[in-house]
PDB file of N, CA and C in Angstrom:
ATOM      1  N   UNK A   1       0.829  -1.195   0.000  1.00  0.00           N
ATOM      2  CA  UNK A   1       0.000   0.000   0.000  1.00  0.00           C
ATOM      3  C   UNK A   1       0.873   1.259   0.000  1.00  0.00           C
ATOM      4  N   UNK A   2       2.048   1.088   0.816  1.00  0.00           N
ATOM      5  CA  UNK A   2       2.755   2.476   0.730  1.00  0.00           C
ATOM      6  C   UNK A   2       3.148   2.664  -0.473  1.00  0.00           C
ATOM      7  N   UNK A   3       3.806   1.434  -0.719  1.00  0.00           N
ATOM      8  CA  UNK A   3       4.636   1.568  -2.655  1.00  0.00           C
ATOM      9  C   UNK A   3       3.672   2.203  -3.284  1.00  0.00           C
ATOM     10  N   UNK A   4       2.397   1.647  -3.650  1.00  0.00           N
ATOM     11  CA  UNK A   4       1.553   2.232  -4.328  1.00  0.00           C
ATOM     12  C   UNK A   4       0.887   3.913  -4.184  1.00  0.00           C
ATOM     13  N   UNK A   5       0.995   3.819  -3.442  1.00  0.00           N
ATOM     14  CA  UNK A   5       1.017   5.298  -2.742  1.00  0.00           C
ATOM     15  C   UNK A   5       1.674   6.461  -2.973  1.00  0.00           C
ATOM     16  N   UNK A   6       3.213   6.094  -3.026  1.00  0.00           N
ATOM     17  CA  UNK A   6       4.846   6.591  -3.737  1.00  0.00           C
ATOM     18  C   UNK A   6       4.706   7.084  -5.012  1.00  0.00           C
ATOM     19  N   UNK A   7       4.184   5.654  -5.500  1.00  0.00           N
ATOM     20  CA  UNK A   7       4.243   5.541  -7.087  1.00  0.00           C
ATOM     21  C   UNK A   7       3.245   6.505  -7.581  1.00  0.00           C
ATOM     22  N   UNK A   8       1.974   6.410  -7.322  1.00  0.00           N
ATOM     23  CA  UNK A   8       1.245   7.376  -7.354  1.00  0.00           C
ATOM     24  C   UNK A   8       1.492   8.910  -7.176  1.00  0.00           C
ATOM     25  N   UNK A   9       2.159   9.031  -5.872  1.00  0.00           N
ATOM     26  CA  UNK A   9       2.692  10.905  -5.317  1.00  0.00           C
ATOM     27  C   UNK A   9       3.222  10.991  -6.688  1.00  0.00           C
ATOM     28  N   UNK A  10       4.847  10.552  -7.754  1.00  0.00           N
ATOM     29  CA  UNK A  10       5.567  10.272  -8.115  1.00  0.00           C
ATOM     30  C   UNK A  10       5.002  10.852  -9.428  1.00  0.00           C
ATOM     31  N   UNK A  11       3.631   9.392  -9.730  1.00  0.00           N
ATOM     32  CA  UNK A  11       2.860  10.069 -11.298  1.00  0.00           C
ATOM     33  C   UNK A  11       2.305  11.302 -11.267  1.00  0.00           C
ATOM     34  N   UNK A  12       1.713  11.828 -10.108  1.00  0.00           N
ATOM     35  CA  UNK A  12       1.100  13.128 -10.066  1.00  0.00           C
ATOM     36  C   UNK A  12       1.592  14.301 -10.382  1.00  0.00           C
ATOM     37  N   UNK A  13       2.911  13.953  -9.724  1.00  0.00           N
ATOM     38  CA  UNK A  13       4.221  15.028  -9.649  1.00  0.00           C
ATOM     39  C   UNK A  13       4.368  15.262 -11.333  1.00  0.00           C
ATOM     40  N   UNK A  14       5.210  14.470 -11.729  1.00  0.00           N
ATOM     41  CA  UNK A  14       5.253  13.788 -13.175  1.00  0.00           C
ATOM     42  C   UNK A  14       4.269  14.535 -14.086  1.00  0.00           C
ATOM     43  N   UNK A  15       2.994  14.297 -14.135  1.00  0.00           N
ATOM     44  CA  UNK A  15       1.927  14.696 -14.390  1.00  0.00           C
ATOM     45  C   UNK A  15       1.815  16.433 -14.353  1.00  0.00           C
ATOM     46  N   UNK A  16       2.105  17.042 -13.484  1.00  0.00           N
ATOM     47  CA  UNK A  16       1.801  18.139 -12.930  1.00  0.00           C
ATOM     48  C   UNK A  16       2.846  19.093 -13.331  1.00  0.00           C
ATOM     49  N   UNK A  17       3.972  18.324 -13.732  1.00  0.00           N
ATOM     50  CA  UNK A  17       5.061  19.114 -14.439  1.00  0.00           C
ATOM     51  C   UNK A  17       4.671  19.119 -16.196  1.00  0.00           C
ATOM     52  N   UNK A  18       3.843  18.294 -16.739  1.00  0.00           N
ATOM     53  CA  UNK A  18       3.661  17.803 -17.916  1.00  0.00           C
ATOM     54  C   UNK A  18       2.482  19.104 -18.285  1.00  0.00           C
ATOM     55  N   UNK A  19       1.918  19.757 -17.022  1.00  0.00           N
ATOM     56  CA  UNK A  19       0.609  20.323 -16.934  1.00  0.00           C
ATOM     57  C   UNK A  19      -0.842  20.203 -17.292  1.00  0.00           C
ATOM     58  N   UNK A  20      -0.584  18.263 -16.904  1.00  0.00           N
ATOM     59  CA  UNK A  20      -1.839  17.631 -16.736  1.00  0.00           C
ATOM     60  C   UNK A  20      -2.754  18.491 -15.489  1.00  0.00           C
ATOM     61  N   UNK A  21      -3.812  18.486 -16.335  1.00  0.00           N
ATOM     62  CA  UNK A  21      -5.094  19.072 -15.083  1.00  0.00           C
ATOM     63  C   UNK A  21      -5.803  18.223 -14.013  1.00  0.00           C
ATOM     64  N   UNK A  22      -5.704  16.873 -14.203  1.00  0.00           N
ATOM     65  CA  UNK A  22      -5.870  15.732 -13.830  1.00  0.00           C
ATOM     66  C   UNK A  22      -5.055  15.277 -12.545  1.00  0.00           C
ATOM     67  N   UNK A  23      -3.740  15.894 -12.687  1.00  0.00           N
ATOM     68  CA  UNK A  23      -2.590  15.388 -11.726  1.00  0.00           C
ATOM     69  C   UNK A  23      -2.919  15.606 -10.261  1.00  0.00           C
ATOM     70  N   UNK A  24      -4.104  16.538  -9.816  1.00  0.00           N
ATOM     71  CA  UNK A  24      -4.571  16.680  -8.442  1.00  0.00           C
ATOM     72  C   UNK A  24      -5.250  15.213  -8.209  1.00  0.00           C
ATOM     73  N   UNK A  25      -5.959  14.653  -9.117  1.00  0.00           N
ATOM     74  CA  UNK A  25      -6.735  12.869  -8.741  1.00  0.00           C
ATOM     75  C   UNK A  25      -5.619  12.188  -7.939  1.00  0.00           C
ATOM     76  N   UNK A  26      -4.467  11.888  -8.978  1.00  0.00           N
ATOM     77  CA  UNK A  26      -3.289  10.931  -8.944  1.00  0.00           C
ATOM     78  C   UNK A  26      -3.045  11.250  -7.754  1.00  0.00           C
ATOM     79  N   UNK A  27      -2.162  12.769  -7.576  1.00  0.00           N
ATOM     80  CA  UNK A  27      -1.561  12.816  -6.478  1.00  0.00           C
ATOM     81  C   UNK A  27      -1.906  12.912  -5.076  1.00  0.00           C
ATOM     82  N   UNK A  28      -3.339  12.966  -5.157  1.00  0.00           N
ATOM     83  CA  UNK A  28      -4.070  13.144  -3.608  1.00  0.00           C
ATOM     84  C   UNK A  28      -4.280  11.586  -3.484  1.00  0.00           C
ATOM     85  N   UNK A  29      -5.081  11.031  -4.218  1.00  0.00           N
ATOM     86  CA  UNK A  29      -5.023   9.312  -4.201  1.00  0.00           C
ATOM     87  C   UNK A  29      -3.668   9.193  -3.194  1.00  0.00           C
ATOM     88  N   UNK A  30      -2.606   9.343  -4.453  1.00  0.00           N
ATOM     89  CA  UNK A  30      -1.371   8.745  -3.554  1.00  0.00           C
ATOM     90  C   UNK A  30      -0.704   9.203  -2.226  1.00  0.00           C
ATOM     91  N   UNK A  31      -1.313  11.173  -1.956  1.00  0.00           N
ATOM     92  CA  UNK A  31      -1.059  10.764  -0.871  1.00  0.00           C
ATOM     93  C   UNK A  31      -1.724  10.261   0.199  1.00  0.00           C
ATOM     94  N   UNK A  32      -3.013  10.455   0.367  1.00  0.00           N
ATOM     95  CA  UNK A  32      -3.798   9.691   0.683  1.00  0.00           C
ATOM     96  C   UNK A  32      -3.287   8.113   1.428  1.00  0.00           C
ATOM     97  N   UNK A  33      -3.400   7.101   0.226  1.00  0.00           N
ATOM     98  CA  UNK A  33      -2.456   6.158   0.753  1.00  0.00           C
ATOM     99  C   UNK A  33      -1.174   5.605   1.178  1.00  0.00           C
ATOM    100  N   UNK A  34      -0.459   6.867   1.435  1.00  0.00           N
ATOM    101  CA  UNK A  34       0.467   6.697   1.754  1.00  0.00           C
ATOM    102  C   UNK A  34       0.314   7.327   3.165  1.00  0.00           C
ATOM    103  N   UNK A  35      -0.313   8.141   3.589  1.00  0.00           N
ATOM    104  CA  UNK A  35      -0.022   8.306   5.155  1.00  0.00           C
ATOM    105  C   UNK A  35      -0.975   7.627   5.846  1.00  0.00           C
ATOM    106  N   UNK A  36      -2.033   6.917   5.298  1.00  0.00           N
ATOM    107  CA  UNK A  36      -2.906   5.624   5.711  1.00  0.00           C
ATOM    108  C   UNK A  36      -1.918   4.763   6.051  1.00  0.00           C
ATOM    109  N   UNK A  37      -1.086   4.265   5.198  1.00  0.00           N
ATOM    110  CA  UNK A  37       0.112   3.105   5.048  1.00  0.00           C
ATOM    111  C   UNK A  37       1.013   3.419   6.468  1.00  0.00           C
ATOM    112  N   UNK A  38       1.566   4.839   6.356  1.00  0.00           N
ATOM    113  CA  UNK A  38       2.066   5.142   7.494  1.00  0.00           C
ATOM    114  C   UNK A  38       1.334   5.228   9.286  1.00  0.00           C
ATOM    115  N   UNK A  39       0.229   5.470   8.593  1.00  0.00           N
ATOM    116  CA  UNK A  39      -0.254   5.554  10.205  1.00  0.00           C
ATOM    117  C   UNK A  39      -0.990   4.422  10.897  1.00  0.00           C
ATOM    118  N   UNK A  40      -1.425   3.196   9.785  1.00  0.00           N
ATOM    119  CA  UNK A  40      -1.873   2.361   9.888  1.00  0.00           C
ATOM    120  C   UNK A  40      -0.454   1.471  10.780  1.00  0.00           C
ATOM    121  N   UNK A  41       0.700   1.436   9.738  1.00  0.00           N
ATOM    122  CA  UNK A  41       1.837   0.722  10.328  1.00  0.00           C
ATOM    123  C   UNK A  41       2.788   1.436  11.561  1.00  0.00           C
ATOM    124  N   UNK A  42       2.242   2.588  11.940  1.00  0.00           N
ATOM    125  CA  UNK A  42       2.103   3.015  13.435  1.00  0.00           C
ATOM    126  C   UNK A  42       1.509   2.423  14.564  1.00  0.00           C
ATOM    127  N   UNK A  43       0.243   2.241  14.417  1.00  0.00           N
ATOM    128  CA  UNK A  43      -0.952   2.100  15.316  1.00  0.00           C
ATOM    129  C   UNK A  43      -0.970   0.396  15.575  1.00  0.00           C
ATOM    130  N   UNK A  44       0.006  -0.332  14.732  1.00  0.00           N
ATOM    131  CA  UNK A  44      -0.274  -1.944  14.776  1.00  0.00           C
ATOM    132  C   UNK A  44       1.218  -2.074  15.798  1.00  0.00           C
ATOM    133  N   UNK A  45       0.473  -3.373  16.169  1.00  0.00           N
ATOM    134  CA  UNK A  45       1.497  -3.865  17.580  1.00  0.00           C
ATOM    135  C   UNK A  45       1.712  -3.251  18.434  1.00  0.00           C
ATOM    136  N   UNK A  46       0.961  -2.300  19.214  1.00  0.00           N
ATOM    137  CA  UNK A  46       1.322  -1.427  20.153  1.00  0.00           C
ATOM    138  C   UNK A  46       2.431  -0.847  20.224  1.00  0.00           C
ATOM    139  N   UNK A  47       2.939  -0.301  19.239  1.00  0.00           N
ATOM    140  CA  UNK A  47       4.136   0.253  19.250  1.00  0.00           C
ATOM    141  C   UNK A  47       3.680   2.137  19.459  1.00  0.00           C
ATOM    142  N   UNK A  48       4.876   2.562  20.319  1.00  0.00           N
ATOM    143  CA  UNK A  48       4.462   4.097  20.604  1.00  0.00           C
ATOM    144  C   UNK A  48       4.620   4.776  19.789  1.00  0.00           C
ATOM    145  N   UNK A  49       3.685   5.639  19.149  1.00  0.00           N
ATOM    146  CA  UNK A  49       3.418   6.789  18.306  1.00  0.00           C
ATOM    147  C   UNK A  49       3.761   8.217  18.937  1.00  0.00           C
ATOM    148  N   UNK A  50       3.945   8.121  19.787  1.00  0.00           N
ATOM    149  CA  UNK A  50       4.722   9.130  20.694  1.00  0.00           C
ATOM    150  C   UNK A  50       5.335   8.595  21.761  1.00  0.00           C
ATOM    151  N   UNK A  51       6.622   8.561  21.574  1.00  0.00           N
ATOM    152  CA  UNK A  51       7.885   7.995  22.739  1.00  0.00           C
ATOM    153  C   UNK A  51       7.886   8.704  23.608  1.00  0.00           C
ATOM    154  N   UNK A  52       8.095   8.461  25.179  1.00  0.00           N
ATOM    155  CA  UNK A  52       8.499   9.540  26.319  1.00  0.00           C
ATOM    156  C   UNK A  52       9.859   9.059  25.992  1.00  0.00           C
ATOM    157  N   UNK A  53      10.575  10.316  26.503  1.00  0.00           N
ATOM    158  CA  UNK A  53      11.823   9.959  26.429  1.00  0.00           C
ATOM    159  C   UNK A  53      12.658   9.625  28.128  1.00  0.00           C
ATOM    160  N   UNK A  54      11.792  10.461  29.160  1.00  0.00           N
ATOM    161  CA  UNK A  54      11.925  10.125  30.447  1.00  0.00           C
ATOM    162  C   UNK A  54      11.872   9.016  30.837  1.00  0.00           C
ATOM    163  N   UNK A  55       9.990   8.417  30.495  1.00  0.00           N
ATOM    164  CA  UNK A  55       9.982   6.973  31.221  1.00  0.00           C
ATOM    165  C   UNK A  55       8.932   6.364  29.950  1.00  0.00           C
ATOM    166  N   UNK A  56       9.831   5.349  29.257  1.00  0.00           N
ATOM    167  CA  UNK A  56       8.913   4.243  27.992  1.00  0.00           C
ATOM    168  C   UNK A  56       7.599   3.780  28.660  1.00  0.00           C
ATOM    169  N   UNK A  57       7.341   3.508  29.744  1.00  0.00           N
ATOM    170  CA  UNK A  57       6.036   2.980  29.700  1.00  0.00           C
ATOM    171  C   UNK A  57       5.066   4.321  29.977  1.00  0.00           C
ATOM    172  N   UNK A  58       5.553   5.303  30.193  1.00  0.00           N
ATOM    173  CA  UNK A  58       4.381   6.274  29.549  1.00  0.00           C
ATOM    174  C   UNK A  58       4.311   7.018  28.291  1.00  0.00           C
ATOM    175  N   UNK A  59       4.922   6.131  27.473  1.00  0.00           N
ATOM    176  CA  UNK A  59       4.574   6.572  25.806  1.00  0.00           C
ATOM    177  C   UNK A  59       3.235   6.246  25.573  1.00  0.00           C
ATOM    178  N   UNK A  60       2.294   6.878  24.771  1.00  0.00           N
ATOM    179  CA  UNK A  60       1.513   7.185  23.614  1.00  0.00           C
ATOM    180  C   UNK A  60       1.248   6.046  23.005  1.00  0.00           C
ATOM    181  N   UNK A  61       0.343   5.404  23.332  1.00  0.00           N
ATOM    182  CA  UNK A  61       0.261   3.846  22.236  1.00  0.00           C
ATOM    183  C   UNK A  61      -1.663   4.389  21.417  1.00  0.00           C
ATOM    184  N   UNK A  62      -1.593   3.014  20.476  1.00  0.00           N
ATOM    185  CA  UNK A  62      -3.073   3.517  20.214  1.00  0.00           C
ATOM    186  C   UNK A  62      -4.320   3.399  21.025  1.00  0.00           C
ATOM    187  N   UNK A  63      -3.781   2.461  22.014  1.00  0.00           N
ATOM    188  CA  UNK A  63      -4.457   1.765  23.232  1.00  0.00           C
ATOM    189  C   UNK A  63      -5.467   3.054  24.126  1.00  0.00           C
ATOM    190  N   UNK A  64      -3.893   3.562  24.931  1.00  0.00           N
ATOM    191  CA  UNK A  64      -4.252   4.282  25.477  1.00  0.00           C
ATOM    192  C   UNK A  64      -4.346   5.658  25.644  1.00  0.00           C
ATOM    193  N   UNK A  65      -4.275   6.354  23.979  1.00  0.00           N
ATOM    194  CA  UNK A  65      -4.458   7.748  23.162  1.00  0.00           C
ATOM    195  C   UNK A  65      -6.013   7.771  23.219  1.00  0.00           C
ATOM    196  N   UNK A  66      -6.714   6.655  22.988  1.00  0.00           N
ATOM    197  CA  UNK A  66      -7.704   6.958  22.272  1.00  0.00           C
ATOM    198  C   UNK A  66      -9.144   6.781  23.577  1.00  0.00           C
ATOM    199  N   UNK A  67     -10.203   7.234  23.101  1.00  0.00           N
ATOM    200  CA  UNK A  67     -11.231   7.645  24.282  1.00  0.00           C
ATOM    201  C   UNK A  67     -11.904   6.393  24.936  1.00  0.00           C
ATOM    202  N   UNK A  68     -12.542   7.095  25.639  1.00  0.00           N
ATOM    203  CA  UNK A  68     -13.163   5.925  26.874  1.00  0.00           C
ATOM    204  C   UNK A  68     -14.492   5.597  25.625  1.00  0.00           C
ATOM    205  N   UNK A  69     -15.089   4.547  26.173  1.00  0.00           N
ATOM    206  CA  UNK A  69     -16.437   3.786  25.658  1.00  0.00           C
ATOM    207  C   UNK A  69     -17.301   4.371  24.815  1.00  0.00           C
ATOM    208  N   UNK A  70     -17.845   5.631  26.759  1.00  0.00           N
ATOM    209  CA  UNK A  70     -18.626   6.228  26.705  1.00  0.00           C
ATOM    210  C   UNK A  70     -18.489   7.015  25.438  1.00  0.00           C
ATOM    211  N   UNK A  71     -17.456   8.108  25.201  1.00  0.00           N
ATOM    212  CA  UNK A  71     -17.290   8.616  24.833  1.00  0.00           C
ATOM    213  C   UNK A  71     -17.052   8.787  22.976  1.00  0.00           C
ATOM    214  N   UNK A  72     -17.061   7.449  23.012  1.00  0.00           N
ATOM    215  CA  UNK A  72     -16.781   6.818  21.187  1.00  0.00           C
ATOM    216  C   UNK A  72     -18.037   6.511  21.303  1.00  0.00           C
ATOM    217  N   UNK A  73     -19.256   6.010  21.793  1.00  0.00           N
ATOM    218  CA  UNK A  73     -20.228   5.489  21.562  1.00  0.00           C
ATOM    219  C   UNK A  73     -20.943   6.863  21.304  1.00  0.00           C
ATOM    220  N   UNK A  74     -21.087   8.075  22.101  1.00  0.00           N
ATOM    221  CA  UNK A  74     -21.731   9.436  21.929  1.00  0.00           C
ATOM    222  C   UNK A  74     -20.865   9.820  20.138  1.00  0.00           C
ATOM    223  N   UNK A  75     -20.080   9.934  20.253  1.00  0.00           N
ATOM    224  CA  UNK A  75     -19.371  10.297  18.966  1.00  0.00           C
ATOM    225  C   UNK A  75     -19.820   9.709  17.756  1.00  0.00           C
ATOM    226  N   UNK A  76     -20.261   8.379  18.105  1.00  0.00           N
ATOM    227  CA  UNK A  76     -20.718   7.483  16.969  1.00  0.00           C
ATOM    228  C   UNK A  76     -22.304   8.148  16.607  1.00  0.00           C
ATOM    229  N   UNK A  77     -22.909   8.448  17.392  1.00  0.00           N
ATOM    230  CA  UNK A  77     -24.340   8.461  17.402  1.00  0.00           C
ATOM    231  C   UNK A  77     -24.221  10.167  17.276  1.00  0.00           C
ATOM    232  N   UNK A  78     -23.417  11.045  17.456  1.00  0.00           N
ATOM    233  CA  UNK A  78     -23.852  12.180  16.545  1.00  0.00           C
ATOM    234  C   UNK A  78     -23.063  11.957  15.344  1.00  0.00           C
ATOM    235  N   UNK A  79     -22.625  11.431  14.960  1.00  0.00           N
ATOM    236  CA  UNK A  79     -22.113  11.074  13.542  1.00  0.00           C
ATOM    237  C   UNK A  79     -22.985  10.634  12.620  1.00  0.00           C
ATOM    238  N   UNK A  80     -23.999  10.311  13.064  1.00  0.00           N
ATOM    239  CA  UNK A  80     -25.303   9.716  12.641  1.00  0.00           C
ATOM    240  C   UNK A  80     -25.808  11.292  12.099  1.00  0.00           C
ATOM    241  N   UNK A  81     -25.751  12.025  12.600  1.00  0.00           N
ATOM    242  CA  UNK A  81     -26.836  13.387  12.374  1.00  0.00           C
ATOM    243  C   UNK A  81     -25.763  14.124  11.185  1.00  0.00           C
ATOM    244  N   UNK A  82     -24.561  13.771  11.189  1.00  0.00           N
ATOM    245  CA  UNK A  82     -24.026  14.358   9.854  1.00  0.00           C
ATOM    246  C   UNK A  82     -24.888  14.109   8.484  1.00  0.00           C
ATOM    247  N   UNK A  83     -25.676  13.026   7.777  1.00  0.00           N
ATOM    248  CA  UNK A  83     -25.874  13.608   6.762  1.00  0.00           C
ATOM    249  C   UNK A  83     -27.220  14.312   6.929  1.00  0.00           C
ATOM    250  N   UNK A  84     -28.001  14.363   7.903  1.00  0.00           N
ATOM    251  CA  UNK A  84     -28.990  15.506   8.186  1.00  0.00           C
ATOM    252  C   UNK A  84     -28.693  16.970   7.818  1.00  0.00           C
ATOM    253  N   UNK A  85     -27.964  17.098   8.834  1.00  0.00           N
ATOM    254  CA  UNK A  85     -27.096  18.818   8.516  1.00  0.00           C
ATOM    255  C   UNK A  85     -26.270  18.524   7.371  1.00  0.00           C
ATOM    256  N   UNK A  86     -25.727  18.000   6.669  1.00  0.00           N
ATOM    257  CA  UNK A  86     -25.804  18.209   5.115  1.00  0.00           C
ATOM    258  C   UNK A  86     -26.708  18.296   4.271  1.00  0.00           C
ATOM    259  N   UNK A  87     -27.594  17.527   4.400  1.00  0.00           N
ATOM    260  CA  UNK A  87     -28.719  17.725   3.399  1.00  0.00           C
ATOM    261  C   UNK A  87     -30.052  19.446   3.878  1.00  0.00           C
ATOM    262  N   UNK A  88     -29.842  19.491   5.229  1.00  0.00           N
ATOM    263  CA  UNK A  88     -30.476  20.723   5.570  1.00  0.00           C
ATOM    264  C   UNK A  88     -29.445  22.028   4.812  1.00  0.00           C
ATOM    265  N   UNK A  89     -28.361  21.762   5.038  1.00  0.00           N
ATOM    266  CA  UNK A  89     -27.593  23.350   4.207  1.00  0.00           C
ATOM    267  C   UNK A  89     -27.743  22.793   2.940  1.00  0.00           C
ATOM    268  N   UNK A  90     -27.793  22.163   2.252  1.00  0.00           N
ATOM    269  CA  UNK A  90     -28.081  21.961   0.373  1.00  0.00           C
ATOM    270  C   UNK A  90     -29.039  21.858   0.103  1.00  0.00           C
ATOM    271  N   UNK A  91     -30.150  21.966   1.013  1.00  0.00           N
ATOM    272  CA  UNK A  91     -32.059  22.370   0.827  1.00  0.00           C
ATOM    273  C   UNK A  91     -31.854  23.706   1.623  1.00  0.00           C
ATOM    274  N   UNK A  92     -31.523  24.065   2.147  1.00  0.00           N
ATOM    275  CA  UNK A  92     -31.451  25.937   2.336  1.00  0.00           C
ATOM    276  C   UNK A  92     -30.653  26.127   1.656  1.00  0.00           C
ATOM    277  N   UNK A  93     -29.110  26.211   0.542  1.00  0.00           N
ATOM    278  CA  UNK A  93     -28.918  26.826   0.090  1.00  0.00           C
ATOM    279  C   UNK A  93     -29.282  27.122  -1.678  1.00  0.00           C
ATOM    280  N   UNK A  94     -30.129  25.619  -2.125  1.00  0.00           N
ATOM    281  CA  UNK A  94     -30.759  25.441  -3.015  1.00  0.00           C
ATOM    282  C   UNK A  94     -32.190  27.136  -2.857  1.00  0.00           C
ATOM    283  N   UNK A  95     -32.715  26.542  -1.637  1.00  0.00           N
ATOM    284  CA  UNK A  95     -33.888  27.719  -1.759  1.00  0.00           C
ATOM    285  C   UNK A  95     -33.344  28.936  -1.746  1.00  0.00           C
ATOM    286  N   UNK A  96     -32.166  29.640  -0.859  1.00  0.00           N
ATOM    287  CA  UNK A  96     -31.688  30.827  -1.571  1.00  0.00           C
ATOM    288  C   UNK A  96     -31.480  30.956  -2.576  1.00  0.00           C
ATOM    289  N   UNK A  97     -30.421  29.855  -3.428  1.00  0.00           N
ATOM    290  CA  UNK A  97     -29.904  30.381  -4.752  1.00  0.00           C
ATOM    291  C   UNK A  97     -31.500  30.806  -5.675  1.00  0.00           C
ATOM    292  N   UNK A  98     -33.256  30.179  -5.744  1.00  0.00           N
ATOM    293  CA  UNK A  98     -34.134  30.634  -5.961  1.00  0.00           C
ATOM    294  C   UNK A  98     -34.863  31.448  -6.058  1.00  0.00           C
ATOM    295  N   UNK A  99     -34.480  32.911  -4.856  1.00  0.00           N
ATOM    296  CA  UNK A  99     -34.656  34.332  -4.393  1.00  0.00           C
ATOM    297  C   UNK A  99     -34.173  34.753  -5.096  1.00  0.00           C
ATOM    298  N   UNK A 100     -34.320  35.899  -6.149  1.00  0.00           N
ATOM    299  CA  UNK A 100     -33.433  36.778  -6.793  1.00  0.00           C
ATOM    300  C   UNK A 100     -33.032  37.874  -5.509  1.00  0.00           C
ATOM    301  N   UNK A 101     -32.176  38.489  -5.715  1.00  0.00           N
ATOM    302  CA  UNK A 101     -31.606  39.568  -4.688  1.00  0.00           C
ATOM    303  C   UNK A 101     -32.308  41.026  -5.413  1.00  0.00           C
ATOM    304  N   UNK A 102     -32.938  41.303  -5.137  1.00  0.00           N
ATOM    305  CA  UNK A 102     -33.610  43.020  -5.784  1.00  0.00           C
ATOM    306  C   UNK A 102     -32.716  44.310  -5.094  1.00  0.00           C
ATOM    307  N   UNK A 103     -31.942  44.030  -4.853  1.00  0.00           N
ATOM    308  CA  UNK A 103     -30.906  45.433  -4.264  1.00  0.00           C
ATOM    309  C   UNK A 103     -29.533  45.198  -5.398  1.00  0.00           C
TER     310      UNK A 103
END
């Protein structure tokens, strides 16, 4: 996944010097998967994503960075109301763009 990722940054670049208009697809794709690749192969094996340098067992793992239960379960469930409030601002801004402005 990272290679592919590289290779991709690489064609975009490539691309973008050529003054393909296109080369923003390629190169966001690739980077995209490439700091997935990276942060994915961070977060595996409990390895610290932030080292103490004082005392190793209070480094930064993904374990114990990330939130309590409670707190991912509330997160999950207003995440739910995201495409509501999207579709409410693109049905209000549909009905403005409909108003002509008379000033």
């Amino acid at each position: 996944l990272l290679a592919i990722g590289v290779i991709l940054v690489l064609l975009g670049m490539v691309q973008g010097a050529k003054g393909c208009s296109k080369a923003i697809f390629t190169l966001g794709l690739g980077t995209v998967l490439t700091v997935f690749a990276l942060l994915s192969s961070i977060g595996l094996g409990q390895s610290a994503f932030y080292p103490s340098l004082n005392d190793l067992q209070s480094s930064l793992t993904l374990k114990n960075a990330s939130s309590s239960y409670y707190t991912l379960s509330v997160m999950a469930y207003v995440s739910l109301l995201v495409p509501f409030v999207l579709a409410y601002i693109i049905y209000v801004w549909n009905a403005m763009d409909k108003v002509k402005i008379t000033r």
